[in-house]
N, C-alpha and C. Protein backbone atom coordinates (compact mmCIF):
# COMPACT_ATOMS: atom_id res chain seq x y z
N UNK A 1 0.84 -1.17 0.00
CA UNK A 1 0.00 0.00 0.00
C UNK A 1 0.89 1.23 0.00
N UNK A 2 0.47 2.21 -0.78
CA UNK A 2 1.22 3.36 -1.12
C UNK A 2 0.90 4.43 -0.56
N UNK A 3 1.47 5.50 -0.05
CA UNK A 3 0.75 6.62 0.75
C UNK A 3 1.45 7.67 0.66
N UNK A 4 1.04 8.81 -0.08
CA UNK A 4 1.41 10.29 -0.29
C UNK A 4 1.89 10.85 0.93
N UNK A 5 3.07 10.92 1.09
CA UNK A 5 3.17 11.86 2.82
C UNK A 5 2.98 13.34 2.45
N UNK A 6 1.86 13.61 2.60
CA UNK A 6 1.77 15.25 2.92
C UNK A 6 2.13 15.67 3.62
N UNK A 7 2.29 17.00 3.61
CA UNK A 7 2.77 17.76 5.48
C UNK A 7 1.73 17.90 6.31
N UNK A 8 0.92 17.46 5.76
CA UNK A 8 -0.70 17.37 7.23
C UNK A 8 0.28 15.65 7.41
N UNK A 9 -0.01 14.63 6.78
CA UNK A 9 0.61 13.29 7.48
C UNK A 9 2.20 13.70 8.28
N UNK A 10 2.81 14.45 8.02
CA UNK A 10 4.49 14.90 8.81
C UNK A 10 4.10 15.41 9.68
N UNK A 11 3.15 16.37 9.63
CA UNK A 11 3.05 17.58 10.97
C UNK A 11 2.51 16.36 11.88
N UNK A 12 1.50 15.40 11.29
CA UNK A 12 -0.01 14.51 12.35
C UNK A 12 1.29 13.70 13.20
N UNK A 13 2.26 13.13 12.45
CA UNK A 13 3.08 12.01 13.01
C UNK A 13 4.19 13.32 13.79
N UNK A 14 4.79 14.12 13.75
CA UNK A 14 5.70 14.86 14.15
C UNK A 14 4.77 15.15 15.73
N UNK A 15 3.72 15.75 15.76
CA UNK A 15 2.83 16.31 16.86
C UNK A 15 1.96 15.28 17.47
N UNK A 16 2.24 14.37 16.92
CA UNK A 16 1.24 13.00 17.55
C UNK A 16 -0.35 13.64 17.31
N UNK A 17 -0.55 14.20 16.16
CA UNK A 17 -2.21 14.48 16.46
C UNK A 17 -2.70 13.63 15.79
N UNK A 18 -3.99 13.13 15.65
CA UNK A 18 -4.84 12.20 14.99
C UNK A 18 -4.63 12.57 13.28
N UNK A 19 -4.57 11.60 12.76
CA UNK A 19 -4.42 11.61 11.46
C UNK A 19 -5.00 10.38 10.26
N UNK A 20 -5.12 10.69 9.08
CA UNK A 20 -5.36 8.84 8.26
C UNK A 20 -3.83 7.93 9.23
N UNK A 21 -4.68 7.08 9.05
CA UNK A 21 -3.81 5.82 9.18
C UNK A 21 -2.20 6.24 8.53
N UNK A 22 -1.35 5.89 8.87
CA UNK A 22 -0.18 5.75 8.15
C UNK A 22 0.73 4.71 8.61
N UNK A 23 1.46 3.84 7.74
CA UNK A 23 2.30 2.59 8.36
C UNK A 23 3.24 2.70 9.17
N UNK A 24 3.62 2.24 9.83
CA UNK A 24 5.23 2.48 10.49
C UNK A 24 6.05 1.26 10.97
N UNK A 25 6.74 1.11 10.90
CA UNK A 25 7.52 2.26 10.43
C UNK A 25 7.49 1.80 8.74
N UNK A 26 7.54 2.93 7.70
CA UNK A 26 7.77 3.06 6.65
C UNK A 26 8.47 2.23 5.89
N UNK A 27 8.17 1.47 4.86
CA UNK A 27 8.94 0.59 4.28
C UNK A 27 9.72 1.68 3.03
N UNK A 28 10.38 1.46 2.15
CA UNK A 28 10.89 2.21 0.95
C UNK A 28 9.65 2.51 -0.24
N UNK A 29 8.80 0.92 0.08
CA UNK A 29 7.54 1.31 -1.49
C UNK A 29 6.54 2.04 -0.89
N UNK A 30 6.24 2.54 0.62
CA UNK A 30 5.04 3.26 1.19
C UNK A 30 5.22 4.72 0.70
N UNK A 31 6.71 4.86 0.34
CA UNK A 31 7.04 6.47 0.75
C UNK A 31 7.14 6.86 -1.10
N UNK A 32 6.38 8.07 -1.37
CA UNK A 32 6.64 8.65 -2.74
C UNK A 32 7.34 9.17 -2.73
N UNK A 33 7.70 10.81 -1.73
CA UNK A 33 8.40 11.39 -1.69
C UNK A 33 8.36 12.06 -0.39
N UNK A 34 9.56 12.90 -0.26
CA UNK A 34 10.14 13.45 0.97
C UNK A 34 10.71 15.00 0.53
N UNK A 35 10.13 15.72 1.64
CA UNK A 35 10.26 17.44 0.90
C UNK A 35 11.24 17.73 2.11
N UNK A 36 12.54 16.67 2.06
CA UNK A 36 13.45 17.38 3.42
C UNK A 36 15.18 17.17 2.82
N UNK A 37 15.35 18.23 3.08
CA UNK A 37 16.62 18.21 2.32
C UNK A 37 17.99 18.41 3.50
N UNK A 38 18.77 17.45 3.46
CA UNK A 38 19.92 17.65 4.40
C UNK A 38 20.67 17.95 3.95
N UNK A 39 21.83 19.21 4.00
CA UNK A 39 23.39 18.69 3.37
C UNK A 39 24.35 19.10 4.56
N UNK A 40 25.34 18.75 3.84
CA UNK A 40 26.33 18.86 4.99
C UNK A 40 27.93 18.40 4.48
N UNK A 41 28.91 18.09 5.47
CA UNK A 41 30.27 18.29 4.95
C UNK A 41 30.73 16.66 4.18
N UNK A 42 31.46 16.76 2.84
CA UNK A 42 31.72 15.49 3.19
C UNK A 42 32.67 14.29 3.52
N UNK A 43 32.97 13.53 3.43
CA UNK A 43 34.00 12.79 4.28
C UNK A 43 35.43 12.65 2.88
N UNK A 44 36.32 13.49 3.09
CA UNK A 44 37.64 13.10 1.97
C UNK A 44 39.19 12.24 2.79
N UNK A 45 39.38 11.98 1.88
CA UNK A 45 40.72 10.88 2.00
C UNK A 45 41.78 11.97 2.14
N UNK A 46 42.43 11.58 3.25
CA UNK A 46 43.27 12.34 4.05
C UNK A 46 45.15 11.60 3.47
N UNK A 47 45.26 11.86 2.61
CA UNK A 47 46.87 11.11 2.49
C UNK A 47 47.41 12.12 1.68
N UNK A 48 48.03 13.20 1.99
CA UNK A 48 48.83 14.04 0.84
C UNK A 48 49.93 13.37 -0.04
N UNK A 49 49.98 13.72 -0.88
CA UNK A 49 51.35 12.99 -1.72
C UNK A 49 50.73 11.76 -2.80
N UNK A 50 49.30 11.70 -2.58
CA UNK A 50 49.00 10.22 -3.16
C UNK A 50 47.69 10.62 -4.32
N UNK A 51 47.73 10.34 -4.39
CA UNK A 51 46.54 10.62 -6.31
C UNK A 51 44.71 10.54 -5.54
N UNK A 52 44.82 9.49 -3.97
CA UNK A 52 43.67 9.81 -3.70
C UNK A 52 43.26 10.85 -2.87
N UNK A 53 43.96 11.73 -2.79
CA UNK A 53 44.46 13.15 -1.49
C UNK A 53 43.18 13.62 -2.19
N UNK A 54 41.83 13.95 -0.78
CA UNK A 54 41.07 14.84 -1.13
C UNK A 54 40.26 14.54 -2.01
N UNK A 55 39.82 12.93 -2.26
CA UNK A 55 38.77 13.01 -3.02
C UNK A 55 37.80 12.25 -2.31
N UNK A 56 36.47 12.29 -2.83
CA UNK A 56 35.29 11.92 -1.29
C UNK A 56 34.77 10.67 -1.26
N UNK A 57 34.14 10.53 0.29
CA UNK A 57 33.22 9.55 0.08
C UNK A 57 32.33 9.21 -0.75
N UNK A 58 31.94 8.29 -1.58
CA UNK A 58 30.78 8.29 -2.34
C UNK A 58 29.88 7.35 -2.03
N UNK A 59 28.39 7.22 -2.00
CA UNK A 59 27.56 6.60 -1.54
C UNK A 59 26.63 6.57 -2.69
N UNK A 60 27.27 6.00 -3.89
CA UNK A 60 26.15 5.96 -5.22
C UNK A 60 26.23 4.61 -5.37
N UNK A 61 27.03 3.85 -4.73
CA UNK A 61 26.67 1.84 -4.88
C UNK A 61 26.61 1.71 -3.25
N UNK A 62 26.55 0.42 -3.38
CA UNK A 62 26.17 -0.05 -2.04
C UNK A 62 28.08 -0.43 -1.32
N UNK A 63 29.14 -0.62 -2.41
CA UNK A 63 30.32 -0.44 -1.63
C UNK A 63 30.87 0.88 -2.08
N UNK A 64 31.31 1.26 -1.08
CA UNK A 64 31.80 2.43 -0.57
C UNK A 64 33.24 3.06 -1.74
N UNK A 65 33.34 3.80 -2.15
CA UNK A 65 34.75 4.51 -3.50
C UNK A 65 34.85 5.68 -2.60
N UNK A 66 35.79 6.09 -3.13
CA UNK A 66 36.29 7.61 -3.76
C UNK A 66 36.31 8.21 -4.82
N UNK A 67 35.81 9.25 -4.83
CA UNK A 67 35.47 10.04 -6.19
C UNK A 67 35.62 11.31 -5.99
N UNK A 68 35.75 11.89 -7.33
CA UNK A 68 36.17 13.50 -7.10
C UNK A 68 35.45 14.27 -6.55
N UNK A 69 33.73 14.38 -6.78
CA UNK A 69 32.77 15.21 -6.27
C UNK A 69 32.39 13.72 -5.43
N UNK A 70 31.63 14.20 -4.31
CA UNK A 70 31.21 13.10 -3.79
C UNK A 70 29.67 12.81 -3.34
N UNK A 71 29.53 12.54 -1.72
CA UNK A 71 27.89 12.53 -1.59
C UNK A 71 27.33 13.85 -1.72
N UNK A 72 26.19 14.67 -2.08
CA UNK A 72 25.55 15.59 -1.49
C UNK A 72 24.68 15.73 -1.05
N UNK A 73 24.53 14.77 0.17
CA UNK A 73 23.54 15.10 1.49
C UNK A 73 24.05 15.15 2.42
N UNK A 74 23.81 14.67 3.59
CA UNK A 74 24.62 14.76 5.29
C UNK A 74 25.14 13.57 5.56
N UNK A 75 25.71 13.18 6.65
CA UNK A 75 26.26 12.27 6.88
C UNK A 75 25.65 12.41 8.71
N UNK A 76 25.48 11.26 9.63
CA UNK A 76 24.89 11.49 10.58
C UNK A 76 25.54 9.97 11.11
N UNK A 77 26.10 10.82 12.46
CA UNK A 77 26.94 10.17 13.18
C UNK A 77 26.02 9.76 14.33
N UNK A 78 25.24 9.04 14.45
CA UNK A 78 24.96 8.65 15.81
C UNK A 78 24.44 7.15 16.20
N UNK A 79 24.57 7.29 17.49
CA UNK A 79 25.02 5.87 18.20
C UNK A 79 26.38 4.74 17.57
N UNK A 80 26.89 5.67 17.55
CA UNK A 80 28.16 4.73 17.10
C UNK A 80 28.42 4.40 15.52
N UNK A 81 26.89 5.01 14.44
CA UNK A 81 27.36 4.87 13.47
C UNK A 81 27.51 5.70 12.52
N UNK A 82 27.51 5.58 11.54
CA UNK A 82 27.75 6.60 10.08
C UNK A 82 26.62 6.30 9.50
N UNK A 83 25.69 7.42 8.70
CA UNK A 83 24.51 6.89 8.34
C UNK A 83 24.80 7.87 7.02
N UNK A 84 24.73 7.60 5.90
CA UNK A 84 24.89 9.04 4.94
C UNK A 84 22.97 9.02 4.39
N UNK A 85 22.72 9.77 4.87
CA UNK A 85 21.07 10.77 4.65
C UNK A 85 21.52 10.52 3.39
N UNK A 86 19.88 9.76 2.31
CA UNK A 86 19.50 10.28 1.10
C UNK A 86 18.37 9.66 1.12
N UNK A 87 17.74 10.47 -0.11
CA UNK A 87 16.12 10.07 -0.16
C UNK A 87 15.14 9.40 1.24
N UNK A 88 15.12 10.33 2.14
CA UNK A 88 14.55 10.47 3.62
C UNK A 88 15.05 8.95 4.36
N UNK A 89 16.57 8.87 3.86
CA UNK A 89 16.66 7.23 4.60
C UNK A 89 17.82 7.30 5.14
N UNK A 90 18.89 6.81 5.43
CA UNK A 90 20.26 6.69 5.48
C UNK A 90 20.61 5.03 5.18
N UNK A 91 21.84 5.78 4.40
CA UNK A 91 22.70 4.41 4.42
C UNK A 91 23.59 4.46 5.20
N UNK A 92 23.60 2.81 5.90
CA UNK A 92 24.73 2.55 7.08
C UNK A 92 25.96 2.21 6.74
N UNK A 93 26.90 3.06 7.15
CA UNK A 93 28.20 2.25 6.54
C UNK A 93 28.65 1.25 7.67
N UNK A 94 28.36 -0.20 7.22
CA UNK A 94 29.00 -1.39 7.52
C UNK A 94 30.59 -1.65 7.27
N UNK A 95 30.90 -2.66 8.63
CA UNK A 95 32.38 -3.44 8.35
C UNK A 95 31.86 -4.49 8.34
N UNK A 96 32.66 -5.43 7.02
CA UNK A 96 31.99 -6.83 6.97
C UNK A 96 33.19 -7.53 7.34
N UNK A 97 32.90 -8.98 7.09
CA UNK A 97 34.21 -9.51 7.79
C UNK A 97 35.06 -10.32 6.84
N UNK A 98 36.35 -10.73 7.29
CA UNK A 98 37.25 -11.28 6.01
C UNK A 98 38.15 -11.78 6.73
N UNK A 99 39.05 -13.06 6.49
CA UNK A 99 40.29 -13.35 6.72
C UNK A 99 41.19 -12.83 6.84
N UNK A 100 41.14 -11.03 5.72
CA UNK A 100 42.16 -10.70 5.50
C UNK A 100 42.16 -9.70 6.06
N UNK A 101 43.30 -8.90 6.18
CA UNK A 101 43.66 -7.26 7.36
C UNK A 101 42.63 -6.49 6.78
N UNK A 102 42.25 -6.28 5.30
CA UNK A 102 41.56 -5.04 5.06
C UNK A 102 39.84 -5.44 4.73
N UNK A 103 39.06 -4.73 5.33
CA UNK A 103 38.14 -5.45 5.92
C UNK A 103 36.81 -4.73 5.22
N UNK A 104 35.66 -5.42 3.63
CA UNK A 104 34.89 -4.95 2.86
C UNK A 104 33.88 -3.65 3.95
N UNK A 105 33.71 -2.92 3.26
CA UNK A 105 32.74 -2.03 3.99
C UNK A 105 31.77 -1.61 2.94
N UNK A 106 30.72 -1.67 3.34
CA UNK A 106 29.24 -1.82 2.40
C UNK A 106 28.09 -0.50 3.30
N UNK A 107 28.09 0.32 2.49
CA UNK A 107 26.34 1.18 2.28
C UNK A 107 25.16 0.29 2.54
N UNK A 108 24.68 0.02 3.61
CA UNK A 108 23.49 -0.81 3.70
C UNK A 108 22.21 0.44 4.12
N UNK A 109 20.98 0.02 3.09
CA UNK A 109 19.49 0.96 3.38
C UNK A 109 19.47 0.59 4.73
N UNK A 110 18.99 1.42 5.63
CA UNK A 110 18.05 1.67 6.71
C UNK A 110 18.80 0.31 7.64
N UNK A 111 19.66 -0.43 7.75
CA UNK A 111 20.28 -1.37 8.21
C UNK A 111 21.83 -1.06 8.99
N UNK A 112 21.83 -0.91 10.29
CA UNK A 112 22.91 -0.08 10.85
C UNK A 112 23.46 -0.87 11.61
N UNK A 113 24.44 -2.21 10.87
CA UNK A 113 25.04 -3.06 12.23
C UNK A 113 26.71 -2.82 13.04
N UNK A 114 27.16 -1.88 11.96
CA UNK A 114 28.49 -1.37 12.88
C UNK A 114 27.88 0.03 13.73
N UNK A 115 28.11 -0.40 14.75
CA UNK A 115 27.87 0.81 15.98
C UNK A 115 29.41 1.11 16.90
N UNK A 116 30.55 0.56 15.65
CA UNK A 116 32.01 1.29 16.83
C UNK A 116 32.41 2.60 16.09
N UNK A 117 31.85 3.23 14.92
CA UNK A 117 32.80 4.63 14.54
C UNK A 117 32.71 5.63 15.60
N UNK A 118 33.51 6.13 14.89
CA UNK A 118 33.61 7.63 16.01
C UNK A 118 34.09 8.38 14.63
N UNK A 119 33.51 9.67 14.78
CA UNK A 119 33.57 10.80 13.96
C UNK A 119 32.40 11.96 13.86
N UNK A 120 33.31 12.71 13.71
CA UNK A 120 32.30 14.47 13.77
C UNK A 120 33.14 15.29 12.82
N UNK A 121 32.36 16.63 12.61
CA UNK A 121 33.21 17.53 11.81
C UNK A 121 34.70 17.60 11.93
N UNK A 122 35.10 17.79 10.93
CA UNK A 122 36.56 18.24 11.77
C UNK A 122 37.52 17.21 11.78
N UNK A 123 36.99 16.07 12.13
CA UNK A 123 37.72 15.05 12.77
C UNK A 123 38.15 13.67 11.98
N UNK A 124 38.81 12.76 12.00
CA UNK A 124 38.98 11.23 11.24
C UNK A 124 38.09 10.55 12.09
N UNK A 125 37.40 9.55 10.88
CA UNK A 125 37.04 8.01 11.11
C UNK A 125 37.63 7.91 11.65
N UNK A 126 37.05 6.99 12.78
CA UNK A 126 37.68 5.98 13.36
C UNK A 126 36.87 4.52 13.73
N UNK A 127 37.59 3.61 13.98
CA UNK A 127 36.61 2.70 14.06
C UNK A 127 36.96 1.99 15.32
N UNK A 128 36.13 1.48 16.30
CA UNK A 128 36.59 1.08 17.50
C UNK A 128 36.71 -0.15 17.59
N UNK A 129 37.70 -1.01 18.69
CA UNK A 129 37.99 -2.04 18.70
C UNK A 129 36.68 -3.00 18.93
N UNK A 130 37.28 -4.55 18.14
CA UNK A 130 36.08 -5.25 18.33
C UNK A 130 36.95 -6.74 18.94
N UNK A 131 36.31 -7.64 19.02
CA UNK A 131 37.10 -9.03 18.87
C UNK A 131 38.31 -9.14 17.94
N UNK A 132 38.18 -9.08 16.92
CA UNK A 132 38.47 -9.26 15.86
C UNK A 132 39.55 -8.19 15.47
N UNK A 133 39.93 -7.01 15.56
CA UNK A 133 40.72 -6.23 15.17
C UNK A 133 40.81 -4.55 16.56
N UNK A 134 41.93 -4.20 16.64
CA UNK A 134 41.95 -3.08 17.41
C UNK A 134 41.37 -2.11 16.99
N UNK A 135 41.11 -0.61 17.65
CA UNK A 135 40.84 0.27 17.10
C UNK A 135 41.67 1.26 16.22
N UNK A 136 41.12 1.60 14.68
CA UNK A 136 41.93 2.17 13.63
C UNK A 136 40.87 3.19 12.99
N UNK A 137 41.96 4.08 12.38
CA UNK A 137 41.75 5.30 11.72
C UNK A 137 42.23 4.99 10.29
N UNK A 138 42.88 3.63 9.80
CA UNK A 138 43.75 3.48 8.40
C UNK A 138 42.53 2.78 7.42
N UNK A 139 42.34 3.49 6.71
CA UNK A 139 41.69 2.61 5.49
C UNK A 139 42.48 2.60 4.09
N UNK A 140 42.15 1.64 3.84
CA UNK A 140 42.96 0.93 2.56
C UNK A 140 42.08 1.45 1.20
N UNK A 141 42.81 1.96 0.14
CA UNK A 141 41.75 2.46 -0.83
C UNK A 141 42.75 1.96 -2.31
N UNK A 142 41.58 0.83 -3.02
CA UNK A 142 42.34 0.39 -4.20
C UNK A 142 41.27 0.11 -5.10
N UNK A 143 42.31 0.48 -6.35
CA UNK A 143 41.75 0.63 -7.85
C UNK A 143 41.00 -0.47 -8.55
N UNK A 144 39.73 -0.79 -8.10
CA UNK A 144 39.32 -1.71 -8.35
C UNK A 144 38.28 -1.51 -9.42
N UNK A 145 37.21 -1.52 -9.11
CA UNK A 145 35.70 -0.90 -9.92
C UNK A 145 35.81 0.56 -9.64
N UNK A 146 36.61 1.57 -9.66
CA UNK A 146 36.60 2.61 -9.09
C UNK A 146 37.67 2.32 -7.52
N UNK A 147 37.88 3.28 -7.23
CA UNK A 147 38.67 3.66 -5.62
C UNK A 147 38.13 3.01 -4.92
N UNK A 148 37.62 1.82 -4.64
CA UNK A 148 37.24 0.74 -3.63
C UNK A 148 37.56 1.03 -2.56
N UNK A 149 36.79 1.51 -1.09
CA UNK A 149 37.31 1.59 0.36
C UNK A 149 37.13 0.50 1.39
N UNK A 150 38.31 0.09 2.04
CA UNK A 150 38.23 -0.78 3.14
C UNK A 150 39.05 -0.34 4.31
N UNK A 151 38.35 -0.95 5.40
CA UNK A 151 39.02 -0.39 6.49
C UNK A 151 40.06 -1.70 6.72
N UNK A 152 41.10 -1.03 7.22
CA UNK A 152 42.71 -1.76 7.15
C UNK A 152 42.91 -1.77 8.45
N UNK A 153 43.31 -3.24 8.93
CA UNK A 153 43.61 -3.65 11.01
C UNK A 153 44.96 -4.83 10.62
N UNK A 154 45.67 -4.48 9.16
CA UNK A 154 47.01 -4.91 9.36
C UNK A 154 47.93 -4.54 8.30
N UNK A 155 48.69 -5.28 7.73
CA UNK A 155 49.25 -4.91 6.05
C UNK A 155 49.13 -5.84 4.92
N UNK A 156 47.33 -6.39 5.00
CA UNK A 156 47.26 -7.14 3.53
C UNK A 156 46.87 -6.44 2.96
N UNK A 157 47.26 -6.43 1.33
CA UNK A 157 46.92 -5.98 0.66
C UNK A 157 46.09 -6.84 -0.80
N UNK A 158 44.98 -6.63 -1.46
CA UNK A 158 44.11 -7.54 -2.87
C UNK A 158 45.69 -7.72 -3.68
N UNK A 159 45.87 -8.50 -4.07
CA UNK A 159 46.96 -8.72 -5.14
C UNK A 159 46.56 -8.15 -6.31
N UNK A 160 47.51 -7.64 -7.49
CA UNK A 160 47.56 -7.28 -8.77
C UNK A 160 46.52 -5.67 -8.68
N UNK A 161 46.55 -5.21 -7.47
CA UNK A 161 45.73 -3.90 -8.03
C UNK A 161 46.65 -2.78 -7.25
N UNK A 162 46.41 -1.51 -7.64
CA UNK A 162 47.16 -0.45 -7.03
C UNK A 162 46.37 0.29 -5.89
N UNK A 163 47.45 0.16 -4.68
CA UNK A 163 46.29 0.08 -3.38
C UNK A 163 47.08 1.51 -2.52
N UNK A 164 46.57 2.36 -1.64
CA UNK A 164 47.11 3.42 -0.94
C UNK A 164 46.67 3.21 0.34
N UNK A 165 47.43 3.38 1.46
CA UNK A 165 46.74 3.67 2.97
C UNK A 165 46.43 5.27 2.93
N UNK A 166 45.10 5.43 3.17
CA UNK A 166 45.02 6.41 3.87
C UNK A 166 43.58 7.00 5.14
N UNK A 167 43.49 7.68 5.37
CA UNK A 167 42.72 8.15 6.21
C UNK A 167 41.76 8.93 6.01
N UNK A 168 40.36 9.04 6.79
CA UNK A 168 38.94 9.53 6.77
C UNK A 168 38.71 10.95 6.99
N UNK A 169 38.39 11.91 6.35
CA UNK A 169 38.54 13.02 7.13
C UNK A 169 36.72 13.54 6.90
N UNK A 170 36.70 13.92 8.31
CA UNK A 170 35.36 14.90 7.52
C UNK A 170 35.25 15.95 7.85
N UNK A 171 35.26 17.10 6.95
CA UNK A 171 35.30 17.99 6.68
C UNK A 171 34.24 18.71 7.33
N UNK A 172 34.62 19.94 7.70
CA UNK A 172 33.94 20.95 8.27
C UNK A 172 33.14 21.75 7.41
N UNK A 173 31.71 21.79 7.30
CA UNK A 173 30.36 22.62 6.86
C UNK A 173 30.72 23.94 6.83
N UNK A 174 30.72 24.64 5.60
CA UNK A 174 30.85 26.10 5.66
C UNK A 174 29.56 26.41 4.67
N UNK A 175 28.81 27.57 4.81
CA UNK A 175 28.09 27.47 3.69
C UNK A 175 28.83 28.64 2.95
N UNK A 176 28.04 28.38 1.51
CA UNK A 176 28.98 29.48 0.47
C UNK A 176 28.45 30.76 0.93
């Protein structure tokens, strides 16, 4: 079932006043559209000297690149995770798991199972210790389908591709 969110349905659910029926929580096919726009700073690769110096997060597949222009919505740090705001949802940036030191990280819809980052304006990723690996600020970024990002907890590296360590930065919000 499909349902127009008007701003009488935002204001009814925002103010708790009586309203039509509406589902909740919201699946992706309930929602047409969303009249809310976030932006904010976005997250660039911190390694001077290296070809990926300064180019951004991107959140246009479900694994995570670097690219020259990058997301343009917000990024929202809370309870421990990274959520990058688009189309009234966020994607979670996940650590998945691997044998190897550098460790896949995946854009998952509305699905938020890493809760160790730490980060705010200003400041580097970081990712906090788990079982499995200590806490790190190094991500591994290689030329795969595009600038492929993984977070790095030793020194493996994918064979046959050209790979850089570097670091998360996110950038501080100025408006023009």
């Amino acid at each position: 079932m499909k349902y127009i969110w008007t701003v009488a349905n935002v204001l009814s659910l925002a103010l708790g006043l009586a309203a039509a029926p509406v589902p909740w929580p919201p699946t992706p096919s309930d929602i047409v559209w969303c009249k809310l726009l976030k932006i904010g700073a976005p997250i660039v690769a911190d390694s001077p000297s290296t070809p990926i110096h300064g180019l951004q997060l991107s959140v246009d597949t479900a694994t995570p690149t670097l690219v020259g222009k990058g997301f343009t919505g917000s990024y929202d740090f809370i309870s421990g995770g990274i959520g990058a705001w688009r189309g009234c949802h966020d994607y979670w940036l996940n650590i998945g798991t691997s044998p190897y030191s550098y460790k896949p990280l995946t854009w998952d819809f509305d699905y938020k199972v890493t809760t160790t980052w730490t980060a705010s304006a200003g400041s580097l990723v970081r990712a906090g210790a788990t079982a499995d690996y200590l806490a790190t600020n190094t991500f591994l970024v290689c030329n795969q389908t595009g600038w492929v990002v993984y977070l790095q907890t030793g020194t493996d590296v994918p064979p046959g591709v050209t790979c850089y360590i570097t670091q998360l930065k996110v950038n501080t919000f100025t408006f023009p």
